[in-house]
N, C-alpha and C. Protein backbone atom coordinates (compact mmCIF):
# COMPACT_ATOMS: atom_id res chain seq x y z
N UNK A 1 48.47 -120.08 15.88
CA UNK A 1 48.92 -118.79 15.37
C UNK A 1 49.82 -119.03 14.15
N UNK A 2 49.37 -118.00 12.69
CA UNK A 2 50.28 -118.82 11.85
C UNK A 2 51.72 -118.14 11.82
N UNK A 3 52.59 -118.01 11.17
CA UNK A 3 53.84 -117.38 11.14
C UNK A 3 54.12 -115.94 10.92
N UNK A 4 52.82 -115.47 10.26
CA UNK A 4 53.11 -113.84 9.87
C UNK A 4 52.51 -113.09 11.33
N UNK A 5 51.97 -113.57 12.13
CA UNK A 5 51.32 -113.15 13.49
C UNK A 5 52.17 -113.41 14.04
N UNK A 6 52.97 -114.15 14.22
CA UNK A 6 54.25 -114.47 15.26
C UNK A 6 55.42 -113.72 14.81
N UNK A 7 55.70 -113.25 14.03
CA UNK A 7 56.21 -112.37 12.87
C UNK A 7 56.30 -110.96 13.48
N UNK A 8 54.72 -110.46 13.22
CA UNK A 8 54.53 -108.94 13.59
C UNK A 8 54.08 -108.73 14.87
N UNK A 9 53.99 -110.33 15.63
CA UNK A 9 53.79 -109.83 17.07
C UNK A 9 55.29 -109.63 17.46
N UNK A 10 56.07 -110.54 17.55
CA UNK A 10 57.72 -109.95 17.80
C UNK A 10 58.11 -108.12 17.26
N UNK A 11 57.40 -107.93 15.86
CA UNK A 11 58.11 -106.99 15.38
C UNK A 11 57.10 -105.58 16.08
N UNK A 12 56.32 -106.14 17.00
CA UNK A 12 55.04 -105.24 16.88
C UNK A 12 56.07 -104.92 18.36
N UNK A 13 56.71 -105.75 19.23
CA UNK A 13 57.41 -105.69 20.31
C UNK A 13 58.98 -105.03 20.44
N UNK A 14 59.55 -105.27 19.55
CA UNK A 14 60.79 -104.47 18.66
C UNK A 14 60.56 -103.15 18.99
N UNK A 15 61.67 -102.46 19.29
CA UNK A 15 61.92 -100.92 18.78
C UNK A 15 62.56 -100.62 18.17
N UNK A 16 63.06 -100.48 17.02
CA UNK A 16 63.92 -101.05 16.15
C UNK A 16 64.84 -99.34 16.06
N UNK A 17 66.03 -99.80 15.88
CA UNK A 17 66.81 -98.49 16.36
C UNK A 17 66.99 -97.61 14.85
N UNK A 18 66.36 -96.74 14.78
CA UNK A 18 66.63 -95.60 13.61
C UNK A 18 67.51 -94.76 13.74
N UNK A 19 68.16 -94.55 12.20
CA UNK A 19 69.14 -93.89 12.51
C UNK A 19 69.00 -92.28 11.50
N UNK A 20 69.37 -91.35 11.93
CA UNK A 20 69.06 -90.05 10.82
C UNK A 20 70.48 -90.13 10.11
N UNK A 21 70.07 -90.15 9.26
CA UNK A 21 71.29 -90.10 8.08
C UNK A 21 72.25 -88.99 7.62
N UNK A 22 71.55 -88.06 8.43
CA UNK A 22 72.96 -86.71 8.55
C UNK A 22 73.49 -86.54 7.01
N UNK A 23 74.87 -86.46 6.87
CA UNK A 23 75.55 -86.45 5.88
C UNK A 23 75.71 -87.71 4.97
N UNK A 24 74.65 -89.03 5.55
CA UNK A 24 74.65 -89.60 4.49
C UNK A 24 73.40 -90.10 3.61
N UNK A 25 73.52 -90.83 2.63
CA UNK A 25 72.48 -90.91 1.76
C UNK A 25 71.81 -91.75 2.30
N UNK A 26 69.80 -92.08 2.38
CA UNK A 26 68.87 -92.66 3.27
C UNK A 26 68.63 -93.81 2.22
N UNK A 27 68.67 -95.23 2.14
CA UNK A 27 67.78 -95.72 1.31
C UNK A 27 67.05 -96.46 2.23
N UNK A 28 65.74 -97.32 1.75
CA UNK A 28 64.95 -98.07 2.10
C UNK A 28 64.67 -99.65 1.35
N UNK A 29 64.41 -100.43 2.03
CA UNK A 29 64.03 -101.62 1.23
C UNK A 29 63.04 -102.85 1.67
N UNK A 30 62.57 -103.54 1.06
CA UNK A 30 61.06 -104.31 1.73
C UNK A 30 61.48 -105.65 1.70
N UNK A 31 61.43 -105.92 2.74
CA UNK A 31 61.83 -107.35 2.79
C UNK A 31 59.59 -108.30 2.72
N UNK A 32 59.91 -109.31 1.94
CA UNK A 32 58.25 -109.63 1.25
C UNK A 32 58.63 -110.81 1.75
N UNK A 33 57.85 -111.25 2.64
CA UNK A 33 57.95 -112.59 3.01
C UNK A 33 56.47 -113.56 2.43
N UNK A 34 56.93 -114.62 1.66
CA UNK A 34 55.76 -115.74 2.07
C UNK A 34 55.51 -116.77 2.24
N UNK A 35 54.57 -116.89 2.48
CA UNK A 35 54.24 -118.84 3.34
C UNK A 35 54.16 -120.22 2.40
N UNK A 36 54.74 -120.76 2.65
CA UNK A 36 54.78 -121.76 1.27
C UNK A 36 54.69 -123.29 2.14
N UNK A 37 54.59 -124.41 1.29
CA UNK A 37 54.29 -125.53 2.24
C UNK A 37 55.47 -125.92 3.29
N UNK A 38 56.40 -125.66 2.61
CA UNK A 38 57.90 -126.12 3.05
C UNK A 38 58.63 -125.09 3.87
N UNK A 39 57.57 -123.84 4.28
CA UNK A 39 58.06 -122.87 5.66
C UNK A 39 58.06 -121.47 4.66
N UNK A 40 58.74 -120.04 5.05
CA UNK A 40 58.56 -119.09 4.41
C UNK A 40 59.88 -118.92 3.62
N UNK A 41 59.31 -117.97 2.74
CA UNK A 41 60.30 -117.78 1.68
C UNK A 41 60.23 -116.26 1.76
N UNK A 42 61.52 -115.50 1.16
CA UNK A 42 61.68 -113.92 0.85
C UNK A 42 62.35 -113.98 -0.35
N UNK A 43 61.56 -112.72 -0.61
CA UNK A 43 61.64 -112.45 -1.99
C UNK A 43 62.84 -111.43 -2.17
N UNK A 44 63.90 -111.74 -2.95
CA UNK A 44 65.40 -111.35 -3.41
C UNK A 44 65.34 -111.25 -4.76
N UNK A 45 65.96 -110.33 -5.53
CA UNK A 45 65.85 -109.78 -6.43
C UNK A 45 67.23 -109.46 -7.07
N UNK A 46 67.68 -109.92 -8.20
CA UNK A 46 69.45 -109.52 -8.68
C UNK A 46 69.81 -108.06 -9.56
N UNK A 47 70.42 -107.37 -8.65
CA UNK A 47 70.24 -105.87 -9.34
C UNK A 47 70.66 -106.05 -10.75
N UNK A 48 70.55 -104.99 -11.82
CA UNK A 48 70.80 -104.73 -12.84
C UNK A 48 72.05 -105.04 -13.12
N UNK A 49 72.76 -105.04 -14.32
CA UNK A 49 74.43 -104.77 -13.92
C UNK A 49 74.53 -103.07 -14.92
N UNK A 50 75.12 -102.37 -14.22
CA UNK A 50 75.48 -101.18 -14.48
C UNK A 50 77.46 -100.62 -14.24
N UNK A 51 77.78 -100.00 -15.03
CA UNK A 51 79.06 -100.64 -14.37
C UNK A 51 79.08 -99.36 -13.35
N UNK A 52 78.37 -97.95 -12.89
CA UNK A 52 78.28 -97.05 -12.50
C UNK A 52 77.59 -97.51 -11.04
N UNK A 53 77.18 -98.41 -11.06
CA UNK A 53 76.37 -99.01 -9.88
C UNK A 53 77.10 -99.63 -9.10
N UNK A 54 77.52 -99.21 -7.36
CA UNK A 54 78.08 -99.86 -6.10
C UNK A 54 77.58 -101.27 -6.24
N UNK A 55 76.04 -101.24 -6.33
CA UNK A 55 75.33 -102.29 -6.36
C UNK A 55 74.83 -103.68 -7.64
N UNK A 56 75.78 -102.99 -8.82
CA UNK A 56 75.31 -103.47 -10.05
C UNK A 56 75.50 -105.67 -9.88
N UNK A 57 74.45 -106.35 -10.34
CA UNK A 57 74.23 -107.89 -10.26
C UNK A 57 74.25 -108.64 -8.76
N UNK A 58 74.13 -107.26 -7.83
CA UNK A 58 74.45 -108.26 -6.66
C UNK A 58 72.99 -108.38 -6.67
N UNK A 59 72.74 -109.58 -5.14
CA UNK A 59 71.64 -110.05 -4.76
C UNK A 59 70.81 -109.48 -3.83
N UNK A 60 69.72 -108.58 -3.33
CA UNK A 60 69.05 -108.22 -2.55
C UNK A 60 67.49 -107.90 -2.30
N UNK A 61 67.65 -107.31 -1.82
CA UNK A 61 65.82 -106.93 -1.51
C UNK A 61 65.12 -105.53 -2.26
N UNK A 62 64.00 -105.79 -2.35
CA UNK A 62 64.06 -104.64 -3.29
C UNK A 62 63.91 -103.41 -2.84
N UNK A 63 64.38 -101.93 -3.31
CA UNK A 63 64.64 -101.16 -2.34
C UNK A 63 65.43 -99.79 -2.95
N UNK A 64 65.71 -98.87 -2.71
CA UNK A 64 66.31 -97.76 -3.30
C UNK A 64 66.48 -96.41 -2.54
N UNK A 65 67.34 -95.78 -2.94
CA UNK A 65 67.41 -94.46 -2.48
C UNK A 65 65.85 -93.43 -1.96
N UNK A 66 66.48 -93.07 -1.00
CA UNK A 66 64.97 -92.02 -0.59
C UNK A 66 65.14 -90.60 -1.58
N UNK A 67 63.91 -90.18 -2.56
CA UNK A 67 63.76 -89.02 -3.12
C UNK A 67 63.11 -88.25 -1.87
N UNK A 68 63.37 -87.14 -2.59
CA UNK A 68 63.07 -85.83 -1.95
C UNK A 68 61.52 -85.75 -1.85
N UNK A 69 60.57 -86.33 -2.62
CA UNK A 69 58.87 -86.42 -2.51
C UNK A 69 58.18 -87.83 -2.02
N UNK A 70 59.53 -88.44 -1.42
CA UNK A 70 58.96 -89.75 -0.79
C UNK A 70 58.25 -88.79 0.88
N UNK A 71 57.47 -89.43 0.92
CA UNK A 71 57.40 -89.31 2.59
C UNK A 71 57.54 -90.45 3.45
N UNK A 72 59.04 -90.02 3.98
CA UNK A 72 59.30 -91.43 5.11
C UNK A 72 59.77 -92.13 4.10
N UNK A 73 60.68 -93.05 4.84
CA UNK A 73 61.35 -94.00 4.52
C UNK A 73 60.80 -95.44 3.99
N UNK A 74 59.61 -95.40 4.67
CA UNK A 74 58.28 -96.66 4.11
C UNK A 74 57.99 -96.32 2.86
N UNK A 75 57.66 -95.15 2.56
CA UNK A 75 57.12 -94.88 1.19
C UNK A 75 58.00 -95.02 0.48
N UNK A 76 59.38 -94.87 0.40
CA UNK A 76 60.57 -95.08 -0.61
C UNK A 76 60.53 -96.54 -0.60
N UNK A 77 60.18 -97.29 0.13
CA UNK A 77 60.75 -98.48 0.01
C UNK A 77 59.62 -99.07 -0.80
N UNK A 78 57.72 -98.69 -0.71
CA UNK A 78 56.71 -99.53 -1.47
C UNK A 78 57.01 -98.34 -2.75
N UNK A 79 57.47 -97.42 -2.91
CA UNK A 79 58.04 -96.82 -3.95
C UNK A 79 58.87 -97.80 -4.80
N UNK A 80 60.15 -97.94 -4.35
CA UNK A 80 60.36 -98.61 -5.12
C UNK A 80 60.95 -100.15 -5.71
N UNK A 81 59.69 -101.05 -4.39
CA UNK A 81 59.28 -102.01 -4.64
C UNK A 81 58.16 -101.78 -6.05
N UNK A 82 57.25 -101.40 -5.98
CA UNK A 82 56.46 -101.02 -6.91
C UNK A 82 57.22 -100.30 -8.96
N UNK A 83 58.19 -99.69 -8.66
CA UNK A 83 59.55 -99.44 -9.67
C UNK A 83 60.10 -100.56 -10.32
N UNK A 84 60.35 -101.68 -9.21
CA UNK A 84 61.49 -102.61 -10.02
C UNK A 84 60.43 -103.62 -9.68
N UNK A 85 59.51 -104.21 -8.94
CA UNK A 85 58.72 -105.38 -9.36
C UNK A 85 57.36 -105.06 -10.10
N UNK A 86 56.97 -103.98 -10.08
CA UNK A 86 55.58 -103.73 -10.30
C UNK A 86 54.81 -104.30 -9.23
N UNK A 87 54.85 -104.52 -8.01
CA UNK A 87 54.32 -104.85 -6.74
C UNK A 87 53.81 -103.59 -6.01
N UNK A 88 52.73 -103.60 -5.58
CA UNK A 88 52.23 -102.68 -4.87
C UNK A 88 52.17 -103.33 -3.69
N UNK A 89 52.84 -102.85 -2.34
CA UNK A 89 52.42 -102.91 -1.07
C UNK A 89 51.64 -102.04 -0.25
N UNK A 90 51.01 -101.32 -0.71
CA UNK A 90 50.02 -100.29 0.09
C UNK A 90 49.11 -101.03 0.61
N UNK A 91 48.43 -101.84 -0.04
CA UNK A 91 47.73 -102.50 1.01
C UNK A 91 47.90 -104.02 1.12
N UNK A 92 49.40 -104.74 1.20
CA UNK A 92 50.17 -105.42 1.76
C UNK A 92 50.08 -105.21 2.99
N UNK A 93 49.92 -106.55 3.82
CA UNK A 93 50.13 -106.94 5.60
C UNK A 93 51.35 -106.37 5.59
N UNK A 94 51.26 -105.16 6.27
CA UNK A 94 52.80 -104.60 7.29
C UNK A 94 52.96 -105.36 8.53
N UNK A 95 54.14 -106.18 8.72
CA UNK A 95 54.51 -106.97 9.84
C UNK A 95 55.28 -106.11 10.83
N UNK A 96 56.39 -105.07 10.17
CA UNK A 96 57.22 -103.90 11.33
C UNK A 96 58.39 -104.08 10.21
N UNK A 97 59.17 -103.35 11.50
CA UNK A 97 60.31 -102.82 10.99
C UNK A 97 61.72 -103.29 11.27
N UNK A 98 62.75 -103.39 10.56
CA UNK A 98 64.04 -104.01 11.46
C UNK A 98 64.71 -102.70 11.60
N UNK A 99 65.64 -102.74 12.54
CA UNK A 99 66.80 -101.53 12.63
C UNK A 99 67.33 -101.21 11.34
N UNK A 100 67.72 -99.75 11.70
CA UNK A 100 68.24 -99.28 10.54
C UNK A 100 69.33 -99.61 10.33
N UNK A 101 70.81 -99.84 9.12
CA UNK A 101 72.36 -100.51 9.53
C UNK A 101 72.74 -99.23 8.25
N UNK A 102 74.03 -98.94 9.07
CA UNK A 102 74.75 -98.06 8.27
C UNK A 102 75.90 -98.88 7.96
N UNK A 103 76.42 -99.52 7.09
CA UNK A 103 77.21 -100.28 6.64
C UNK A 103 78.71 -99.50 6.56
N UNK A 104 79.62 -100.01 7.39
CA UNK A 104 80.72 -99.28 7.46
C UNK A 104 81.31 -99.11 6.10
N UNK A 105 82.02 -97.99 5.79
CA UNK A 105 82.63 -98.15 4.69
C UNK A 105 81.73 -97.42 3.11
N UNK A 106 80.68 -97.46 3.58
CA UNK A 106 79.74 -97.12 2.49
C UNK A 106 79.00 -95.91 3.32
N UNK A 107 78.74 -94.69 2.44
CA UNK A 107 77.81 -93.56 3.02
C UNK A 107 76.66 -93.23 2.86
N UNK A 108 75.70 -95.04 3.50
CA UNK A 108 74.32 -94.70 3.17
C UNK A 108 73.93 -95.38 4.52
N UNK A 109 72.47 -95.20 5.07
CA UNK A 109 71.97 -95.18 6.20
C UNK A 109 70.68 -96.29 5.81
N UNK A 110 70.28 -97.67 5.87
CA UNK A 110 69.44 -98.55 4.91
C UNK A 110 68.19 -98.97 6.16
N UNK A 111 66.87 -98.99 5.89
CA UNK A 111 66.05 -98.57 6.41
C UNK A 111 65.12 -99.75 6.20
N UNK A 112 64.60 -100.78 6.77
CA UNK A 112 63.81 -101.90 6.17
C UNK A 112 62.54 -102.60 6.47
N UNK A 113 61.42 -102.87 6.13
CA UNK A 113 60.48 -102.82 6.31
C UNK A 113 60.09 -103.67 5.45
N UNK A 114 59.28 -104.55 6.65
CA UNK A 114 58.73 -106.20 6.15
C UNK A 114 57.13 -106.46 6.26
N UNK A 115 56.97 -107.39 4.95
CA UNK A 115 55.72 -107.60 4.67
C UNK A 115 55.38 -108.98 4.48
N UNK A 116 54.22 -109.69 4.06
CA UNK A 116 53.75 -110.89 3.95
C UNK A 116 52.92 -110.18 2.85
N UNK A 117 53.20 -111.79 1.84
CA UNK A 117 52.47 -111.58 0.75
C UNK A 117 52.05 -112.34 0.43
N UNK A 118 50.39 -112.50 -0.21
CA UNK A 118 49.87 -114.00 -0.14
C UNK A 118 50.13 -114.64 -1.05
């Protein structure tokens, strides 16, 4: 069994705890995993620097705020994976989902959803 099956069989077993974001802001983000000789790798991405940006040069996954014409939180996230890499995951191996984490201190609700990419 190779690693992305052992992957989305765990995640296929997961219930991963969602959270509704009420009064705060929803984003989403795709965690892209792939197989390389030396074990898997994920793909991280260094935000912009903006000086208006919470997030401006840090390091993460790619990912963004939910618009109002996303549907679901998945679609914001191959939204805008597809925005800042030009990557399309639509028909990317969906492995599942991790829990949602509301990061204390900050008023957003982050939503994440993992893939394998060949």
């Amino acid at each position: 069994m190779d690693s992305f099956e052992q992957i989305q069989r765990v995640l296929g077993r997961h219930r991963p705890r969602t959270g509704k974001p009420g009064d705060r802001a929803h984003a989403a983000v795709s965690m892209i995993l792939r197989e390389r000789p030396d074990g898997l790798s994920v793909l991280l991405i260094q935000r912009s620097v903006n000086e208006n940006d919470y997030w401006s040069g840090q390091i993460g996954l790619p990912g963004g705020r939910t618009e109002s014409a996303d549907n679901g939180p998945m679609n914001t996230a191959q939204r805008e994976t597809r925005e800042e890499l030009g990557l399309d995951l639509s028909a990317a191996r969906y492995l599942g989902r991790l829990k949602d984490i509301a990061p204390s201190g900050l008023n957003i609700v982050v939503s994440c959803f993992v893939y394998a990419s060949g």
